[in-house]
N, C-alpha and C. Protein backbone atom coordinates (compact mmCIF):
# COMPACT_ATOMS: atom_id res chain seq x y z
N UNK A 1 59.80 108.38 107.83
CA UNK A 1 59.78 106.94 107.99
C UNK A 1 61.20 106.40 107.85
N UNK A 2 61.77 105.51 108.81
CA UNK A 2 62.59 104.98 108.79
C UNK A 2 63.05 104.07 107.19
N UNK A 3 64.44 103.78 106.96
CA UNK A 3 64.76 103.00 105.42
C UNK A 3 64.55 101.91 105.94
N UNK A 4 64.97 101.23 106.90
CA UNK A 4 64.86 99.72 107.12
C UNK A 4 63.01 99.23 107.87
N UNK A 5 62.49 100.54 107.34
CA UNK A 5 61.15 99.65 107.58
C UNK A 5 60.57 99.37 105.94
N UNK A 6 61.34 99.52 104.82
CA UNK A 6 61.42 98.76 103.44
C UNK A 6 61.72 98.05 103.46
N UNK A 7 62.38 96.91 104.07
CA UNK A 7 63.19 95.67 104.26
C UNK A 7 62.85 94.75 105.30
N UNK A 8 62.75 93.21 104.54
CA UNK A 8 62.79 92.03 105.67
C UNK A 8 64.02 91.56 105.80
N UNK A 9 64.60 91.77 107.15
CA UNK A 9 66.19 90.95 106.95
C UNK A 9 66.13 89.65 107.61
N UNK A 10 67.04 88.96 107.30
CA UNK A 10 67.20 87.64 107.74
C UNK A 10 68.84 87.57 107.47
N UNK A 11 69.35 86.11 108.67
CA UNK A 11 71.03 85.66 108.37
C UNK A 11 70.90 84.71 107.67
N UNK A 12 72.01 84.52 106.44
CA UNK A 12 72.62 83.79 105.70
C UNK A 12 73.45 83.46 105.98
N UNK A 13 73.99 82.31 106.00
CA UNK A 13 75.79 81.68 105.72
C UNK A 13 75.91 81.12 104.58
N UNK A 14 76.70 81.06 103.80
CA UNK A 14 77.61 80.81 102.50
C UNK A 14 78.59 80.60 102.73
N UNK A 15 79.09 79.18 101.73
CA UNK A 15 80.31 78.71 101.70
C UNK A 15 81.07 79.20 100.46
N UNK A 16 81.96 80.01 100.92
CA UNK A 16 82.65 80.70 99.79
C UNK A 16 83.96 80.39 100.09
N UNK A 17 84.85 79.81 98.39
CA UNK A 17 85.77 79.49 98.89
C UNK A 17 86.94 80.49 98.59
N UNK A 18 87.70 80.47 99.78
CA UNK A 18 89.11 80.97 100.24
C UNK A 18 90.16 80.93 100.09
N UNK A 19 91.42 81.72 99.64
CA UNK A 19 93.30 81.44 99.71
C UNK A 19 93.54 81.98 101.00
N UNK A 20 94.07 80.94 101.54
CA UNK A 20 94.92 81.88 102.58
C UNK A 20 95.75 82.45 102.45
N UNK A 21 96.12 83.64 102.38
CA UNK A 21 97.81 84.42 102.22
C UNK A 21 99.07 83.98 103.23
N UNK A 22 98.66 83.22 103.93
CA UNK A 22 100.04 82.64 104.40
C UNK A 22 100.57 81.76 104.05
N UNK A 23 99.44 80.63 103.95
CA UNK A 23 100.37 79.25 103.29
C UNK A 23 99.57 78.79 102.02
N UNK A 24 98.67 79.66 101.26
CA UNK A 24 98.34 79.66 99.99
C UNK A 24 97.42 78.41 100.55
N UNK A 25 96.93 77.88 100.84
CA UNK A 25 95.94 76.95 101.09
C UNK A 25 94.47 77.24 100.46
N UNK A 26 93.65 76.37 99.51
CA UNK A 26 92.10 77.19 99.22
C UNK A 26 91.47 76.11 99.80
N UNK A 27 90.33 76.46 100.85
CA UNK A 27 89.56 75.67 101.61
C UNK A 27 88.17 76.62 101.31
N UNK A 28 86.90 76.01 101.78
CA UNK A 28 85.77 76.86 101.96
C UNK A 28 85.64 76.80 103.17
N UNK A 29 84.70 78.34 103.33
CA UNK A 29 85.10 78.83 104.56
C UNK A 29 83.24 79.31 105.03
N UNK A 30 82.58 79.24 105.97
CA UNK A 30 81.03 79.72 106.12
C UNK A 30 81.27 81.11 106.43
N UNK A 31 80.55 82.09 105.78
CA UNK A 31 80.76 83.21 106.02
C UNK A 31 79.14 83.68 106.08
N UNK A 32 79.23 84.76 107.21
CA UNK A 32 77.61 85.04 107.26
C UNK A 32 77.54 86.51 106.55
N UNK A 33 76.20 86.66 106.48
CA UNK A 33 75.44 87.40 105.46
C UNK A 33 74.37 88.12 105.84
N UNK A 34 73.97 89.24 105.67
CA UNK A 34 72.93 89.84 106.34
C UNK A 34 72.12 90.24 104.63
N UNK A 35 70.72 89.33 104.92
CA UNK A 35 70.41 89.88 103.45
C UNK A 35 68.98 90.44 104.01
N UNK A 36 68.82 91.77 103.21
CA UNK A 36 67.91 92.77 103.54
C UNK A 36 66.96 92.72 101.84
N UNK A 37 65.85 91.88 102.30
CA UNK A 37 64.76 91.96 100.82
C UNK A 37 64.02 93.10 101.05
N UNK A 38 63.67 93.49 99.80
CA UNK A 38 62.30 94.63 99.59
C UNK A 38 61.45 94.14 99.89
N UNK A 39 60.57 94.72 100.71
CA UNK A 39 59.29 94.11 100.80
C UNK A 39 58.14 94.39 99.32
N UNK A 40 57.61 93.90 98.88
CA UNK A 40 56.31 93.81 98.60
C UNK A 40 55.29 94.84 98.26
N UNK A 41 54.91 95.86 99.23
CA UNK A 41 54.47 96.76 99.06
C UNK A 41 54.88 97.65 100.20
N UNK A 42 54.60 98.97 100.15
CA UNK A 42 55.13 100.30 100.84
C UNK A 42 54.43 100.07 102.43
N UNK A 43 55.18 100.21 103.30
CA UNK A 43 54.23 100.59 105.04
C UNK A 43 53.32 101.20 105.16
N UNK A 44 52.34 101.28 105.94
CA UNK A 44 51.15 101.97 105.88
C UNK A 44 51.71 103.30 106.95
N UNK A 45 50.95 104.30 106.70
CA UNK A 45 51.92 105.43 106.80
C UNK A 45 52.71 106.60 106.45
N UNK A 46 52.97 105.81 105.40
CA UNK A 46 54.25 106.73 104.30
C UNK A 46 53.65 107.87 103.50
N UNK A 47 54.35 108.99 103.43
CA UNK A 47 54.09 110.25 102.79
C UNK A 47 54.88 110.00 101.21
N UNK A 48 54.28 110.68 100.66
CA UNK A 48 54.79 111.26 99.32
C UNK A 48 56.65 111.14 99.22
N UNK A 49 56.94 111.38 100.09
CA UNK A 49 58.90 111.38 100.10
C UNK A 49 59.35 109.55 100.40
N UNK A 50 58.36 109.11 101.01
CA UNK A 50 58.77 107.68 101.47
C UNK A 50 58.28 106.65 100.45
N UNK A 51 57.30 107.34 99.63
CA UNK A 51 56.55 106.55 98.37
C UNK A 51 58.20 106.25 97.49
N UNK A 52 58.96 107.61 97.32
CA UNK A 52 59.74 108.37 96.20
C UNK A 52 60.64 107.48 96.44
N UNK A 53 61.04 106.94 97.85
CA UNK A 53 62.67 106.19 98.64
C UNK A 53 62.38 104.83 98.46
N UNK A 54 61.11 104.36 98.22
CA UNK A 54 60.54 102.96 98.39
C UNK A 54 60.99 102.25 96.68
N UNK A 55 60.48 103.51 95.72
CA UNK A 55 60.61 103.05 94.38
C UNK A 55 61.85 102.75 94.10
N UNK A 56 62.91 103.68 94.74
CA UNK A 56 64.08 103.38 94.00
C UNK A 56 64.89 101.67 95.37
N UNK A 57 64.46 101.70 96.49
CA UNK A 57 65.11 100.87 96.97
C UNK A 57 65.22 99.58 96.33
N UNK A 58 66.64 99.05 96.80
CA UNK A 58 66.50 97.40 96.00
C UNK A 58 67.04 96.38 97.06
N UNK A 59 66.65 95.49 96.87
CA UNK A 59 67.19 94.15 97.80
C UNK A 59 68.77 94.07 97.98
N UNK A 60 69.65 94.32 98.59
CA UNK A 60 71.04 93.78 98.78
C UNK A 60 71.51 93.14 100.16
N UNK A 61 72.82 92.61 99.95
CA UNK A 61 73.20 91.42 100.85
C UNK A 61 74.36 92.04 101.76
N UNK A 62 74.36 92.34 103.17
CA UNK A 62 75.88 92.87 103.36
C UNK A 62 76.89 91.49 104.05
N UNK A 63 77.63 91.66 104.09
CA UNK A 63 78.60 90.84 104.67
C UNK A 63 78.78 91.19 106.29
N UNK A 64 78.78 90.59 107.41
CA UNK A 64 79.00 90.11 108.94
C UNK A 64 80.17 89.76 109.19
N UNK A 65 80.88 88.68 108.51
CA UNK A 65 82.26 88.47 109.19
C UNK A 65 83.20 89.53 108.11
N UNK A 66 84.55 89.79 108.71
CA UNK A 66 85.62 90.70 108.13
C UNK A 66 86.91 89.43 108.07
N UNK A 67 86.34 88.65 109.63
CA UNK A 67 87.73 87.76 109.22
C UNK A 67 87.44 86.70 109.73
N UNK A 68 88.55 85.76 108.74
CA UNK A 68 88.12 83.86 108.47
C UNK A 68 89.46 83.67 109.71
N UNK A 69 89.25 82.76 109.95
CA UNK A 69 90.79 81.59 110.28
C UNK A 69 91.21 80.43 109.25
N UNK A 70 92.19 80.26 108.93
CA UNK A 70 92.35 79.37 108.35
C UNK A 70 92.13 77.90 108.69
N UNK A 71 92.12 77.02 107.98
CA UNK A 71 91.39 75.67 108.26
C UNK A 71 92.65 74.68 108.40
N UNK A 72 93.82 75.15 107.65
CA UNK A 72 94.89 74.51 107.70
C UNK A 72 95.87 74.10 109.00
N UNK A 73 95.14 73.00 109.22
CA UNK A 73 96.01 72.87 110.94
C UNK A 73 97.39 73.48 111.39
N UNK A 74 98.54 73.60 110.51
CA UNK A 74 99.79 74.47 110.89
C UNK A 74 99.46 75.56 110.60
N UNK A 75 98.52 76.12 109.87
CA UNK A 75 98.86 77.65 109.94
C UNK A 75 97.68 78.50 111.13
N UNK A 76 96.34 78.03 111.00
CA UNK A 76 95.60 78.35 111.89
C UNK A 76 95.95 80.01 112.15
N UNK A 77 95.99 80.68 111.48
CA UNK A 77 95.86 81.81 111.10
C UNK A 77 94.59 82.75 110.49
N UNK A 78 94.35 84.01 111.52
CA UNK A 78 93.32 84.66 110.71
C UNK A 78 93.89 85.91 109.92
N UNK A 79 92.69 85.77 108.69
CA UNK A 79 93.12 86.79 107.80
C UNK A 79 91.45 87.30 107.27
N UNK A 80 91.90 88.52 106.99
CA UNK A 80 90.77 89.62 106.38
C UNK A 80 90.36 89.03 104.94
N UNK A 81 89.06 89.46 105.10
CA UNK A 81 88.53 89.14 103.80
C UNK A 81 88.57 90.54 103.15
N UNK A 82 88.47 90.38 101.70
CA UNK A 82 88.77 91.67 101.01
C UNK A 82 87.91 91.39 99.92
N UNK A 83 87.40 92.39 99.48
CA UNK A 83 86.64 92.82 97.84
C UNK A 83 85.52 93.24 98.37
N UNK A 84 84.05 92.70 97.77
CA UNK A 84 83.07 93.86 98.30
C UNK A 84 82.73 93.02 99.69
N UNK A 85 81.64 94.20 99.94
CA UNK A 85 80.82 93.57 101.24
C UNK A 85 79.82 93.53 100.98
N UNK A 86 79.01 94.64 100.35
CA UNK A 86 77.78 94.92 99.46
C UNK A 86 77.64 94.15 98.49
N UNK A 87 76.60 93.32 98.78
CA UNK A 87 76.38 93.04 97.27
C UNK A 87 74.23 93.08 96.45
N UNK A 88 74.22 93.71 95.89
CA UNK A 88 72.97 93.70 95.21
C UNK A 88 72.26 92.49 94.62
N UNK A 89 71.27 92.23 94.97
CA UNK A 89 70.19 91.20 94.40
C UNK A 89 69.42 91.47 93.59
């Protein structure tokens, strides 16, 4: 059985706020989100090994965009986002 038939996903956006590394500017910025919930109970289907993958799975959130633009009319510059991408619920 497939892992992502444990999971309902849906898109998120979040306003998380931002420095730009060029001209130090902090603005918030919408950044999207791919959040993958546990479902509820196990697929109908599942063997003994998919029971075992189901218990330990947990809800987490990944990150979609890698890079912002800045908001700051002279710099209008894009830059990478950095730290996690993963994040657990």
């Amino acid at each position: 059985m497939d892992e992502r038939q444990f999971y309902d996903e849906r898109d998120e956006t979040k306003q998380i706020p931002l420095v730009c590394p060029f001209c130090r500017q902090e603005n918030s910025y919408p950044i999207r989100w791919k959040v993958r919930a546990k479902k509820a109970s196990l697929p109908r289907g599942a063997g003994e090994q998919d029971r075992k993958k189901f218990e330990k799975a947990r809800s987490y959130m990944v990150r979609v965009d890698d890079l912002v633009a800045c908001r700051n009319i002279r710099c209008r510059k894009r830059f990478e986002i950095s730290g996690q991408s993963v994040v657990l619920i």
